[in-house]
C-alpha atoms as a PDB file:
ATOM      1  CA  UNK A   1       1.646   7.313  -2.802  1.00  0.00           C
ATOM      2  CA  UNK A   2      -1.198   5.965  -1.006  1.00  0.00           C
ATOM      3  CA  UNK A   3      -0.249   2.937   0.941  1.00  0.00           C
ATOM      4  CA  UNK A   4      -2.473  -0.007   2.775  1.00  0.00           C
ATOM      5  CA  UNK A   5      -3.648   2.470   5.795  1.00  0.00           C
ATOM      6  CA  UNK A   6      -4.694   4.874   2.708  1.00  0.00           C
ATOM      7  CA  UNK A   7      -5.981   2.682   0.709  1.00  0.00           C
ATOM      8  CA  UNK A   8      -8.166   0.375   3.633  1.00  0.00           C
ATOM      9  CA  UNK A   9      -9.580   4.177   4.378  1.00  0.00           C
ATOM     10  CA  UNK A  10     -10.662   4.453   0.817  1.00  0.00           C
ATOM     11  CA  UNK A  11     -12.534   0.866   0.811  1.00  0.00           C
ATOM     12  CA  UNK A  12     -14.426   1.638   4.415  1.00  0.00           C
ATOM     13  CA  UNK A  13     -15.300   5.222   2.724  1.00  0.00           C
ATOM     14  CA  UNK A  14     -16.573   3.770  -0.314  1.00  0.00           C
ATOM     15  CA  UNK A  15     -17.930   0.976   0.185  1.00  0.00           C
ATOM     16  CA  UNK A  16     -21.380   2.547   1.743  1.00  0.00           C
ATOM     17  CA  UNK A  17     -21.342   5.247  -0.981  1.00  0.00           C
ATOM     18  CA  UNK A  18     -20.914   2.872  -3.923  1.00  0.00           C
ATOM     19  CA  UNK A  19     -21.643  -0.500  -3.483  1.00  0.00           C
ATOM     20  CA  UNK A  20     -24.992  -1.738  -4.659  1.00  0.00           C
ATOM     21  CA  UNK A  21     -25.394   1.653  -6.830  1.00  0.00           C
ATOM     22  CA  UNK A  22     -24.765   1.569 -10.609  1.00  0.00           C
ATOM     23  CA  UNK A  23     -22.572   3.537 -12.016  1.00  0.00           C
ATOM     24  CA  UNK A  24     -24.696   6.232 -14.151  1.00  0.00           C
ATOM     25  CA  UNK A  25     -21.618   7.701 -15.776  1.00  0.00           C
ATOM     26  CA  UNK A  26     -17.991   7.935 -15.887  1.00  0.00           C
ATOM     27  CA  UNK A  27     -16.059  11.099 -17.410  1.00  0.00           C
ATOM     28  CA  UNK A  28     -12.711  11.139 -17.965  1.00  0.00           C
ATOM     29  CA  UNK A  29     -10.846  14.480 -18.280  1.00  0.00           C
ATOM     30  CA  UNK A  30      -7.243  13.650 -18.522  1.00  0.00           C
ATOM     31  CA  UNK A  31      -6.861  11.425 -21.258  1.00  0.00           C
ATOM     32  CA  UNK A  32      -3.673   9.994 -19.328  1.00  0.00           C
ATOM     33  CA  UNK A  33      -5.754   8.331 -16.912  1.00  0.00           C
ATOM     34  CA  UNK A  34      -7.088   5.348 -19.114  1.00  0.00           C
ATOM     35  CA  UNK A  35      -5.111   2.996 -19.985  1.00  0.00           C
ATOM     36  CA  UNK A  36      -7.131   0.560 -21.771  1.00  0.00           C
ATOM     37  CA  UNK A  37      -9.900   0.446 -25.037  1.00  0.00           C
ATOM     38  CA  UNK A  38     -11.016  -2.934 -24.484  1.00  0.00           C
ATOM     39  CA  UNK A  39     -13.416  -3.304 -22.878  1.00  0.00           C
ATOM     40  CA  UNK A  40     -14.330   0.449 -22.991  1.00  0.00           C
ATOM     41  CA  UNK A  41     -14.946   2.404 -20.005  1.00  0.00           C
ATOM     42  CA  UNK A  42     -18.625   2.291 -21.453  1.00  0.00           C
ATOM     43  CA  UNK A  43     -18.841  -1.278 -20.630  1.00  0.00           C
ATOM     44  CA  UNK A  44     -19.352  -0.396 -17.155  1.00  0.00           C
ATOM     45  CA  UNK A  45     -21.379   2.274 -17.117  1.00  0.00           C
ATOM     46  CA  UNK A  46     -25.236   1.168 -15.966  1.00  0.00           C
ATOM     47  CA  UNK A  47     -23.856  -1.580 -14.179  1.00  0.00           C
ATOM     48  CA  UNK A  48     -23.815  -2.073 -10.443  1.00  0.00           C
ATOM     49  CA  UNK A  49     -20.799  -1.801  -8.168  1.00  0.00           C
ATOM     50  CA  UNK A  50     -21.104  -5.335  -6.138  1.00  0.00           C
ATOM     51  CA  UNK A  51     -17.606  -5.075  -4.576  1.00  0.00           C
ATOM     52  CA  UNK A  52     -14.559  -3.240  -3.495  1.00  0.00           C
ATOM     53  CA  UNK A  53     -11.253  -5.062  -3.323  1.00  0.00           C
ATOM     54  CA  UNK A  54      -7.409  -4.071  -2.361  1.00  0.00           C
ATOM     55  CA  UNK A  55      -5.019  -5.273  -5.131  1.00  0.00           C
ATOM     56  CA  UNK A  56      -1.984  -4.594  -3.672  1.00  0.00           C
ATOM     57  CA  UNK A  57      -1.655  -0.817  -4.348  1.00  0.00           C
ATOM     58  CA  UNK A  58      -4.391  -0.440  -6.443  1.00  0.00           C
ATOM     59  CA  UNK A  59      -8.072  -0.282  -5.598  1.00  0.00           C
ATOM     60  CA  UNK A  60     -10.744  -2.104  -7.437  1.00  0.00           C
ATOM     61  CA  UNK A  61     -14.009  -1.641  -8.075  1.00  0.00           C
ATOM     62  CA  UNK A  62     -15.714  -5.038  -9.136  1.00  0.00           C
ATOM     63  CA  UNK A  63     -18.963  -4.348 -11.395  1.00  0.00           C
ATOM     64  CA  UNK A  64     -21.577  -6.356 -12.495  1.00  0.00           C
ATOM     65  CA  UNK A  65     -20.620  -8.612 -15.363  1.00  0.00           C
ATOM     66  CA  UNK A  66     -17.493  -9.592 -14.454  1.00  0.00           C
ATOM     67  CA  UNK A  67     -16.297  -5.973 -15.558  1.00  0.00           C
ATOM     68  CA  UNK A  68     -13.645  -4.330 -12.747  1.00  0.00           C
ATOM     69  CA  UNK A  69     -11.998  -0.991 -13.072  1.00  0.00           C
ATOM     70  CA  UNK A  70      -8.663  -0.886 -11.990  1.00  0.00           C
ATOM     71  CA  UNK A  71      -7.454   2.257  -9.889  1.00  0.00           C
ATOM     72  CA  UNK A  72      -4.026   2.684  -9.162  1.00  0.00           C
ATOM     73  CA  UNK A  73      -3.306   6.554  -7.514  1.00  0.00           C
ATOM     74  CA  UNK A  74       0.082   6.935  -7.377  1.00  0.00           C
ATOM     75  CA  UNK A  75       1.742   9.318  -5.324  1.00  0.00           C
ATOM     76  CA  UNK A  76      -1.156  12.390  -5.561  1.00  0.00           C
ATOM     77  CA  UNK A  77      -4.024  10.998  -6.979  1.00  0.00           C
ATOM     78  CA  UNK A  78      -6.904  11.029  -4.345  1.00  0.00           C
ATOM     79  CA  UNK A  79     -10.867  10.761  -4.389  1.00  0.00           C
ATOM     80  CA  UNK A  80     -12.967  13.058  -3.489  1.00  0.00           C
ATOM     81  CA  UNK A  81     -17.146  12.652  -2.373  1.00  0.00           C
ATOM     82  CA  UNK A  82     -19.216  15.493  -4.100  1.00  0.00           C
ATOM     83  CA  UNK A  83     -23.069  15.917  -4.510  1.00  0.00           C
ATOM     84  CA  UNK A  84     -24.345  14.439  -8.107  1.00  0.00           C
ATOM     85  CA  UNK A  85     -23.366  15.864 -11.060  1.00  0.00           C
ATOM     86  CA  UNK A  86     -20.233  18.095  -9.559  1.00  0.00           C
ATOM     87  CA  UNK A  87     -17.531  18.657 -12.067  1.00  0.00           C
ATOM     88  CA  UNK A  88     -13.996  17.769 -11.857  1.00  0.00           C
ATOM     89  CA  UNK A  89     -12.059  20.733 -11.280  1.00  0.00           C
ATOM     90  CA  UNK A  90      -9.674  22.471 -13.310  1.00  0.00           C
ATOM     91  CA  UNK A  91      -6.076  21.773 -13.433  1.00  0.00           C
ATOM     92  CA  UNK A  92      -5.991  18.875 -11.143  1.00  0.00           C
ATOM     93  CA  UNK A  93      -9.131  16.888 -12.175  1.00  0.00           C
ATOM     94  CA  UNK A  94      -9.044  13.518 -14.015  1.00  0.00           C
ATOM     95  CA  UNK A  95     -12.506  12.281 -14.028  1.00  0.00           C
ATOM     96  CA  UNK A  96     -15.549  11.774 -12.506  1.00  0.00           C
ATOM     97  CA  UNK A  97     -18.173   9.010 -11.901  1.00  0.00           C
ATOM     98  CA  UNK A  98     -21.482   9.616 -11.367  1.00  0.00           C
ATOM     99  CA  UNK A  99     -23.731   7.586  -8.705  1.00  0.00           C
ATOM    100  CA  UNK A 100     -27.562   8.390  -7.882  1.00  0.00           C
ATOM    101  CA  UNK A 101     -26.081   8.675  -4.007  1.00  0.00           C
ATOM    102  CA  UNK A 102     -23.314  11.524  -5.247  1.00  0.00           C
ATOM    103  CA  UNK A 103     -20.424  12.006  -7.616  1.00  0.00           C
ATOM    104  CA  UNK A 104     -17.065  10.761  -6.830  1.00  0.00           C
ATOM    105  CA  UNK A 105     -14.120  12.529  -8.284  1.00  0.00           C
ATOM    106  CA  UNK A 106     -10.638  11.541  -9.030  1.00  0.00           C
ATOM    107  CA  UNK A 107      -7.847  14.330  -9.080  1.00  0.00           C
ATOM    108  CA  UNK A 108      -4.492  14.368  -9.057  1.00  0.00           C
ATOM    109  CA  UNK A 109      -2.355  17.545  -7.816  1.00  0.00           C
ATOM    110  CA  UNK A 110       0.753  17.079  -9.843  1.00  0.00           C
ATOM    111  CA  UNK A 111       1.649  18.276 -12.840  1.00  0.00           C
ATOM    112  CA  UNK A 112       2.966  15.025 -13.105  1.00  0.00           C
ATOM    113  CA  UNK A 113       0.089  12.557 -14.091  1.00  0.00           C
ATOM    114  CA  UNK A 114       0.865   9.211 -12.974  1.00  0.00           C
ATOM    115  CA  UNK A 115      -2.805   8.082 -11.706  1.00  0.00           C
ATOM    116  CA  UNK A 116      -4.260   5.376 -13.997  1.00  0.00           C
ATOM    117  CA  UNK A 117      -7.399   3.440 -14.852  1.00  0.00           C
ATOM    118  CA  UNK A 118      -7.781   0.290 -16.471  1.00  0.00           C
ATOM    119  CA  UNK A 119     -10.956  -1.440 -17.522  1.00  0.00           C
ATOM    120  CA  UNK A 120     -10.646  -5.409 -17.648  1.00  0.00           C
ATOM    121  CA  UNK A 121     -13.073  -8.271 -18.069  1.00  0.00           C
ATOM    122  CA  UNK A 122     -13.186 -10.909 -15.846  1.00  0.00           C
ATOM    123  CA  UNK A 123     -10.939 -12.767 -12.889  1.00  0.00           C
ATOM    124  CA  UNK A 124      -7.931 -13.685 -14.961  1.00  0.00           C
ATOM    125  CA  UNK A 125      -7.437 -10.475 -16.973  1.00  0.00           C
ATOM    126  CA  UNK A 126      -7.851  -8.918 -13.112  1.00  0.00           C
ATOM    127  CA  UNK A 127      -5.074 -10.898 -11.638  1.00  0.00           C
ATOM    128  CA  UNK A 128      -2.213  -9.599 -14.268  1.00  0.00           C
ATOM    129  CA  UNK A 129      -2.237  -6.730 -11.847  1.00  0.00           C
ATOM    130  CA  UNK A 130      -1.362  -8.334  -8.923  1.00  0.00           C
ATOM    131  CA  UNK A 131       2.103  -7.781  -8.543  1.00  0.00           C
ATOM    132  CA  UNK A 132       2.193 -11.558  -6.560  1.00  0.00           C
ATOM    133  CA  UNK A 133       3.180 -10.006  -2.875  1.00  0.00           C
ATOM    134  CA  UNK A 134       2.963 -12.214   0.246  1.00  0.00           C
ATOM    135  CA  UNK A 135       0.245 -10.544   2.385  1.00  0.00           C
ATOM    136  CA  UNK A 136       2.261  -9.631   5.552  1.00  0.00           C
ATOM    137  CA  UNK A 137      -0.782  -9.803   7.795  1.00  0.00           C
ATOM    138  CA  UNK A 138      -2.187 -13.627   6.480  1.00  0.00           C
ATOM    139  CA  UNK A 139       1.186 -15.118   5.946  1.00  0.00           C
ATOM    140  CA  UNK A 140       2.564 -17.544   8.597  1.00  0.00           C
ATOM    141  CA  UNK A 141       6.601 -17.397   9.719  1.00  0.00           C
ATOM    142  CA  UNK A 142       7.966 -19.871   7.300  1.00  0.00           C
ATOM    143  CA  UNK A 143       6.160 -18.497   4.327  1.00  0.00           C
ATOM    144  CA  UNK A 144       7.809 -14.933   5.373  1.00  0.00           C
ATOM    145  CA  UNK A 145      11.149 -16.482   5.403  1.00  0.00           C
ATOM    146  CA  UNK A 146      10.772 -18.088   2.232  1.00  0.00           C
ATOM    147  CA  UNK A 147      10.016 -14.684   0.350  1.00  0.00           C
ATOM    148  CA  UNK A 148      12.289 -12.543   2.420  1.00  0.00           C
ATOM    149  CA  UNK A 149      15.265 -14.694   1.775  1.00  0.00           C
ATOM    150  CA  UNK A 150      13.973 -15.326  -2.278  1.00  0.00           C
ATOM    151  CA  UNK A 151      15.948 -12.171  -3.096  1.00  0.00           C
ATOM    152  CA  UNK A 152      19.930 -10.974  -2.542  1.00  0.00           C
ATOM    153  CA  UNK A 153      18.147  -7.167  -0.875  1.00  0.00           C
ATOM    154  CA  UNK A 154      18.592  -5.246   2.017  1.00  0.00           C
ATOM    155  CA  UNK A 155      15.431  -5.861   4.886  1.00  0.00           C
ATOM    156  CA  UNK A 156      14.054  -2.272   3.834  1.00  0.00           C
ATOM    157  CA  UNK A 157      14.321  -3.275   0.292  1.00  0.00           C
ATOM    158  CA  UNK A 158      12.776  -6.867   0.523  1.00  0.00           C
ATOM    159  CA  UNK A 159      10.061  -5.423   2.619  1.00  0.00           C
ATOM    160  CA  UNK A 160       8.925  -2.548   0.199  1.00  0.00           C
ATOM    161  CA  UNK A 161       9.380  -4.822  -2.886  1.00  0.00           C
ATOM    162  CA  UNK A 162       5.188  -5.389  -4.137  1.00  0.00           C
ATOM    163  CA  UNK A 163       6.879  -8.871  -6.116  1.00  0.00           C
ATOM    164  CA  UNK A 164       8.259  -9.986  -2.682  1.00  0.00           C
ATOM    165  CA  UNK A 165       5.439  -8.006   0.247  1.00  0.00           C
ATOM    166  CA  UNK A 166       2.405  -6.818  -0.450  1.00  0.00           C
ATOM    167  CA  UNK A 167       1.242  -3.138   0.933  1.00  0.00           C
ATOM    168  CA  UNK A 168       4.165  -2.473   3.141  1.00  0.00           C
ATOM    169  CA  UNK A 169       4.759   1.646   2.517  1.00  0.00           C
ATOM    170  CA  UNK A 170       8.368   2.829   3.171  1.00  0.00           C
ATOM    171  CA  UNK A 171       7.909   4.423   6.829  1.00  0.00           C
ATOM    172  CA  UNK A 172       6.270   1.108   8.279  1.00  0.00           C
ATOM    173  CA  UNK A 173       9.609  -0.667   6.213  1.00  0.00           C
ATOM    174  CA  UNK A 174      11.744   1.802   8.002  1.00  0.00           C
ATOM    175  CA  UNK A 175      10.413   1.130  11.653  1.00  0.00           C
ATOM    176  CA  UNK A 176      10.259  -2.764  11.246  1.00  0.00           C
ATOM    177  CA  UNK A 177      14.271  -2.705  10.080  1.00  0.00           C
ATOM    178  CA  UNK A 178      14.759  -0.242  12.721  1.00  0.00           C
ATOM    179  CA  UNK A 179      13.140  -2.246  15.350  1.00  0.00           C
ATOM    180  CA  UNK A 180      14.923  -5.350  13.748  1.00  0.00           C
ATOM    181  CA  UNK A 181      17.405  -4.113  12.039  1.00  0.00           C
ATOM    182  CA  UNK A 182      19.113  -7.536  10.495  1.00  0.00           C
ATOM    183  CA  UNK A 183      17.396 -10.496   8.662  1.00  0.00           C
ATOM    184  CA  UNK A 184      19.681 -13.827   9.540  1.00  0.00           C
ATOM    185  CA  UNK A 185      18.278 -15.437  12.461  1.00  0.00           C
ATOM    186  CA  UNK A 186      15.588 -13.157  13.166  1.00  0.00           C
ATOM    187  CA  UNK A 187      12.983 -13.568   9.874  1.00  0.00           C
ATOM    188  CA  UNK A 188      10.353 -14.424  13.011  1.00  0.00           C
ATOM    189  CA  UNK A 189      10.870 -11.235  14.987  1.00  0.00           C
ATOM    190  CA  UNK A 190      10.660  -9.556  11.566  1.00  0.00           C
ATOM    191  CA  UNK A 191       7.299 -10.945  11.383  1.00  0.00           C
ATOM    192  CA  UNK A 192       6.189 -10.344  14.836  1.00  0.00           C
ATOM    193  CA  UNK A 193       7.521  -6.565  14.263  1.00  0.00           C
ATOM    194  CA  UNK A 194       6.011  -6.145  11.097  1.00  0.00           C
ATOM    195  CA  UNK A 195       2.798  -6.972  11.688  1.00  0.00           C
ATOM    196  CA  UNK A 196       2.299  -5.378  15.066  1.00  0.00           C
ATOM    197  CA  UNK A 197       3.313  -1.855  13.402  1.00  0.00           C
ATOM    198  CA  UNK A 198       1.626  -3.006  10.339  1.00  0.00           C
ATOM    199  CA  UNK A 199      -1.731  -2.962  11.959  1.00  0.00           C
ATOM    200  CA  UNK A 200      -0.877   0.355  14.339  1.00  0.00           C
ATOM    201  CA  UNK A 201      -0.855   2.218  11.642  1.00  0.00           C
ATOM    202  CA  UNK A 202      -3.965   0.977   9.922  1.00  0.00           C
ATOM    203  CA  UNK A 203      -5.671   1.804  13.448  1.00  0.00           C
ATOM    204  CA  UNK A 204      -4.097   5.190  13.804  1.00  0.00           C
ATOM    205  CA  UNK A 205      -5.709   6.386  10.178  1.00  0.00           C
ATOM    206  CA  UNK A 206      -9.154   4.617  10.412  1.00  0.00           C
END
């Protein structure tokens, strides 16, 4: 499943490919991937992209109007930059979405399709998919404790929880615990191991 370094390459990729273009069309193949009707994937079409944001594991794309579409890839769904107009390809193609600068396609190599898309309007509709994870990287020592001790789990559990951490993946979980391996009495090394590794792995992928 893509995971923060995965998904922060995705933003930086997009972001001068997209943003300020409208989107001319969107084409859906796989009629798994949308998950909504209302608004309709229509609503968005014509309108400009004006920003790209990191829900916890999902990537959004914030359109003009208040419309966003919500992107959540799963374990193999992955875009991919073509020239205009390129179709998605068999088998493992779920869409595409056409911009004047190129065509971006979203595929999905399992047979397995787990990848979704939903279309919301507006801030509040947005934030019911925000799973309500502390971000690791902004949060100060105390707030860390609080979440980390909200919930009767294992350190590797807590940590990989999206209700309890936001955007920690499983191997950063793994080498945090490992560097710090219990959670009474040391919730502030966890923190100062966490984000260290946290932010080596975002700079080993960009």
């Amino acid at each position: 499943m893509p995971e923060l370094p995965d998904i922060t390459i995705y933003l930086e990729a997009l972001a001068p490919r997209i943003v300020g273009q409208p989107l001319e069309r969107a084409r859906i193949v796989s009629p798994s991937l949308l998950r909504t009707v209302d608004p309709p994937l229509s609503a968005a079409e014509g309108r400009k992209v004006v920003g790209l944001r990191r829900l916890g594991k999902r990537i959004v794309w914030e359109m003009e109007g208040d419309v966003f579409l919500v992107f959540h890839l799963m374990i193999a769904g992955r875009f991919r930059w073509r020239p205009e107009s390129t179709k998605p390809p068999a088998k493992v193609g779920l869409g595409s979405f056409d911009f004047p600068t190129g065509t971006l396609l979203l595929t999905e190599a399992s047979p397995k399709k787990r990848a979704s898309l939903h279309v919301v309007q507006g801030e509040a509709d947005l934030a019911a998919h925000d799973r309500g994870g502390l971000d690791v990287l902004a949060a100060d020592v105390a707030a860390f404790k609080t979440r980390l001790q909200s919930e009767s789990h294992t350190l590797k559990r807590a940590l990989t929880d999206p209700q309890l951490f936001d955007g920690i993946c499983v191997p950063i979980a793994h080498e945090a615990t490992v560097a710090r391996p219990s959670t009474a009495g040391v919730v502030s090394e966890v923190v100062h191991s966490s984000r260290p590794i946290h932010n080596r792995w975002l700079s080993a992928v960009l």
